[in-house]
C-alpha atoms as a PDB file:
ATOM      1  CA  UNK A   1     -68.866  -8.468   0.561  1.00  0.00           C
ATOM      2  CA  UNK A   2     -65.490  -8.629   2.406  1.00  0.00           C
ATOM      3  CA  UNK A   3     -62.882  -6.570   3.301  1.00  0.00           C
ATOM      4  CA  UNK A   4     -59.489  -6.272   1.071  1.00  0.00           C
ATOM      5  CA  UNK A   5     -56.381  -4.161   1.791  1.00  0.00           C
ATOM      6  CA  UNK A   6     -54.677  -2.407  -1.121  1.00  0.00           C
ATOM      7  CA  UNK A   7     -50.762  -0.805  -0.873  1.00  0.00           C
ATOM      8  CA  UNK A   8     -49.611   2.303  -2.674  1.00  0.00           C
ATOM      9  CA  UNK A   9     -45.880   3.196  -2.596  1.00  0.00           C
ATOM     10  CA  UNK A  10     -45.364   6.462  -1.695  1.00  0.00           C
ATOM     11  CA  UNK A  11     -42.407   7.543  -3.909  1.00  0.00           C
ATOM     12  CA  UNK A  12     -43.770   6.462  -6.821  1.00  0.00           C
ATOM     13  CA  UNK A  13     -47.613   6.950  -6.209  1.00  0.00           C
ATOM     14  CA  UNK A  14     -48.209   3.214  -7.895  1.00  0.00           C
ATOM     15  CA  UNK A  15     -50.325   0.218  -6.627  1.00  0.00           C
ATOM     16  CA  UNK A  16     -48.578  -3.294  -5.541  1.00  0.00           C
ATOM     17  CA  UNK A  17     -49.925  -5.990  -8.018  1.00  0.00           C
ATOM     18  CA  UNK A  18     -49.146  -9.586  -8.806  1.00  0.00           C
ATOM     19  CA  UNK A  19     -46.987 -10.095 -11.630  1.00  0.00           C
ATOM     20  CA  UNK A  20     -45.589 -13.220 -13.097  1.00  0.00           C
ATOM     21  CA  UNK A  21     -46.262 -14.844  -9.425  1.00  0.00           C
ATOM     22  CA  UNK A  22     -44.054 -12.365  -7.982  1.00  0.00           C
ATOM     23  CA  UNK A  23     -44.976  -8.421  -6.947  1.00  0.00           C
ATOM     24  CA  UNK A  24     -45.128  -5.719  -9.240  1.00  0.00           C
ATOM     25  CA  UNK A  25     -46.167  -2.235  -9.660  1.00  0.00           C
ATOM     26  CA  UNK A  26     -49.457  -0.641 -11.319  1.00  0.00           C
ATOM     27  CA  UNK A  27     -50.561   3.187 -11.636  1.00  0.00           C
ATOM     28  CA  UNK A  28     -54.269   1.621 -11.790  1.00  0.00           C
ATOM     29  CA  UNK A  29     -56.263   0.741  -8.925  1.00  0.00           C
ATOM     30  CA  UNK A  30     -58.402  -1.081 -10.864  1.00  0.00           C
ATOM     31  CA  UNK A  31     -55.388  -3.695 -11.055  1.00  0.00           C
ATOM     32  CA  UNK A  32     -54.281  -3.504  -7.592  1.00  0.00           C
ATOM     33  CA  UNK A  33     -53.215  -6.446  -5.792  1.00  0.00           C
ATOM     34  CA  UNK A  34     -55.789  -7.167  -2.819  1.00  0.00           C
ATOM     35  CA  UNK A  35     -54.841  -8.210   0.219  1.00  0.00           C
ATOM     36  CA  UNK A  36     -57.200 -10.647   2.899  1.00  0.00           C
ATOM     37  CA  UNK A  37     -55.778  -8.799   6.126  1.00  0.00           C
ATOM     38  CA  UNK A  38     -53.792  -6.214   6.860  1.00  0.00           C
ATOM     39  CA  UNK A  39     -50.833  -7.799   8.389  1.00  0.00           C
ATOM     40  CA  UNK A  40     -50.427  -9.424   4.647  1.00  0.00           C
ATOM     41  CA  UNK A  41     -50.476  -6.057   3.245  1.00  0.00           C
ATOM     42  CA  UNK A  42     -47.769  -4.580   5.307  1.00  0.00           C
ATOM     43  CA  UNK A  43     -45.307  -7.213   5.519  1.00  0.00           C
ATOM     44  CA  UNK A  44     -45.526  -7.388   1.572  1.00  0.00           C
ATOM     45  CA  UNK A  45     -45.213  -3.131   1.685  1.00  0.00           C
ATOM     46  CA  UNK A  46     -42.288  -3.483   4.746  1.00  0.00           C
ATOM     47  CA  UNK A  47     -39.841  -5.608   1.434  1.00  0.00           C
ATOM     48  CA  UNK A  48     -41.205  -4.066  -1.491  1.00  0.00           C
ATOM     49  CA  UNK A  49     -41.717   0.000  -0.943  1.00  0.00           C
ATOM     50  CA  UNK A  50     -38.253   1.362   0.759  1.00  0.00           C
ATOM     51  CA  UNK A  51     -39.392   5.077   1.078  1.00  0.00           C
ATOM     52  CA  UNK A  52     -42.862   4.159   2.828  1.00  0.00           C
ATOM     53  CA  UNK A  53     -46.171   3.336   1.854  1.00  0.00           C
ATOM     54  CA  UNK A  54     -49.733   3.773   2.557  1.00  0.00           C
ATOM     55  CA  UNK A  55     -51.896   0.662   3.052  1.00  0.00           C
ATOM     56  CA  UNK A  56     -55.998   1.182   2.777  1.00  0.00           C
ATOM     57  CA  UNK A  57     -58.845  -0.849   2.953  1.00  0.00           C
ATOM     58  CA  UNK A  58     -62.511  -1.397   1.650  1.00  0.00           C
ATOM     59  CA  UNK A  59     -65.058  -3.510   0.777  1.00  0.00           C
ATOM     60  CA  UNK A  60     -65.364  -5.371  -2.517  1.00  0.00           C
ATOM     61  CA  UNK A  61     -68.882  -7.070  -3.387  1.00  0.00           C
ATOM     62  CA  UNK A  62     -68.162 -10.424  -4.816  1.00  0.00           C
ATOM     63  CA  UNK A  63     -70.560 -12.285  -6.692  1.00  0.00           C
ATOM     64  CA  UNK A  64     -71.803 -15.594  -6.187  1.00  0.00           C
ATOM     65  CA  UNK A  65     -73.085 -17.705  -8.796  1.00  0.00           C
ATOM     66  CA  UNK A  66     -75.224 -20.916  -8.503  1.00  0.00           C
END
Protein backbone atom coordinates (compact mmCIF):
# COMPACT_ATOMS: atom_id res chain seq x y z
CA UNK A 1 0.00 0.00 0.00
CA UNK A 2 1.20 3.66 -0.02
CA UNK A 3 -0.02 6.83 0.56
CA UNK A 4 -1.34 9.23 -2.44
CA UNK A 5 -2.67 12.81 -2.18
CA UNK A 6 -5.64 13.79 -4.35
CA UNK A 7 -6.76 17.82 -5.02
CA UNK A 8 -10.32 19.00 -5.46
CA UNK A 9 -10.93 22.63 -6.53
CA UNK A 10 -13.23 24.18 -4.51
CA UNK A 11 -15.22 26.39 -6.97
CA UNK A 12 -15.85 23.90 -9.19
CA UNK A 13 -16.06 20.73 -6.90
CA UNK A 14 -13.77 18.73 -9.71
CA UNK A 15 -10.62 16.52 -9.24
CA UNK A 16 -7.00 17.64 -10.74
CA UNK A 17 -6.03 14.94 -13.38
CA UNK A 18 -3.35 14.53 -15.99
CA UNK A 19 -4.32 15.42 -19.33
CA UNK A 20 -2.38 15.46 -22.50
CA UNK A 21 0.90 15.70 -20.10
CA UNK A 22 -0.40 18.79 -18.73
CA UNK A 23 -3.26 19.23 -15.70
CA UNK A 24 -6.76 18.96 -16.18
CA UNK A 25 -9.98 18.70 -14.47
CA UNK A 26 -12.30 15.52 -13.67
CA UNK A 27 -15.76 15.31 -11.69
CA UNK A 28 -14.62 11.51 -11.01
CA UNK A 29 -12.43 10.46 -8.35
CA UNK A 30 -11.95 7.42 -9.84
CA UNK A 31 -9.73 9.48 -12.44
CA UNK A 32 -8.06 11.71 -10.09
CA UNK A 33 -4.58 12.59 -10.49
CA UNK A 34 -2.49 11.08 -7.43
CA UNK A 35 0.01 12.72 -5.92
CA UNK A 36 3.42 10.90 -3.98
CA UNK A 37 3.56 13.72 -1.18
CA UNK A 38 1.79 16.39 -0.22
CA UNK A 39 4.03 19.23 -0.98
CA UNK A 40 3.48 17.95 -4.83
CA UNK A 41 -0.13 18.23 -4.35
CA UNK A 42 -0.23 21.74 -3.16
CA UNK A 43 2.19 23.43 -5.23
CA UNK A 44 0.28 21.86 -8.32
CA UNK A 45 -3.28 23.19 -6.38
CA UNK A 46 -1.30 26.80 -5.35
CA UNK A 47 -1.14 27.41 -9.94
CA UNK A 48 -4.02 25.54 -10.96
CA UNK A 49 -7.22 26.23 -8.43
CA UNK A 50 -7.40 30.28 -7.89
CA UNK A 51 -10.43 30.23 -5.44
CA UNK A 52 -8.84 27.44 -3.07
CA UNK A 53 -8.74 23.91 -2.85
CA UNK A 54 -8.85 21.00 -0.63
CA UNK A 55 -6.00 18.46 -0.80
CA UNK A 56 -6.71 14.76 0.92
CA UNK A 57 -4.96 11.74 1.29
CA UNK A 58 -5.28 7.83 1.52
CA UNK A 59 -4.01 4.72 0.90
CA UNK A 60 -4.14 2.88 -2.42
CA UNK A 61 -3.25 -1.02 -2.44
CA UNK A 62 -1.11 -1.64 -5.41
CA UNK A 63 -0.57 -4.90 -6.76
CA UNK A 64 2.48 -6.65 -7.39
CA UNK A 65 2.89 -9.20 -9.89
CA UNK A 66 5.72 -11.81 -10.27
Amino acid sequence: MRRVFIVQDRESALFLCPKYGDVGYTQWLHEAGRFDDEESAVETANFHCTEGFNVSSFFEHTNILN
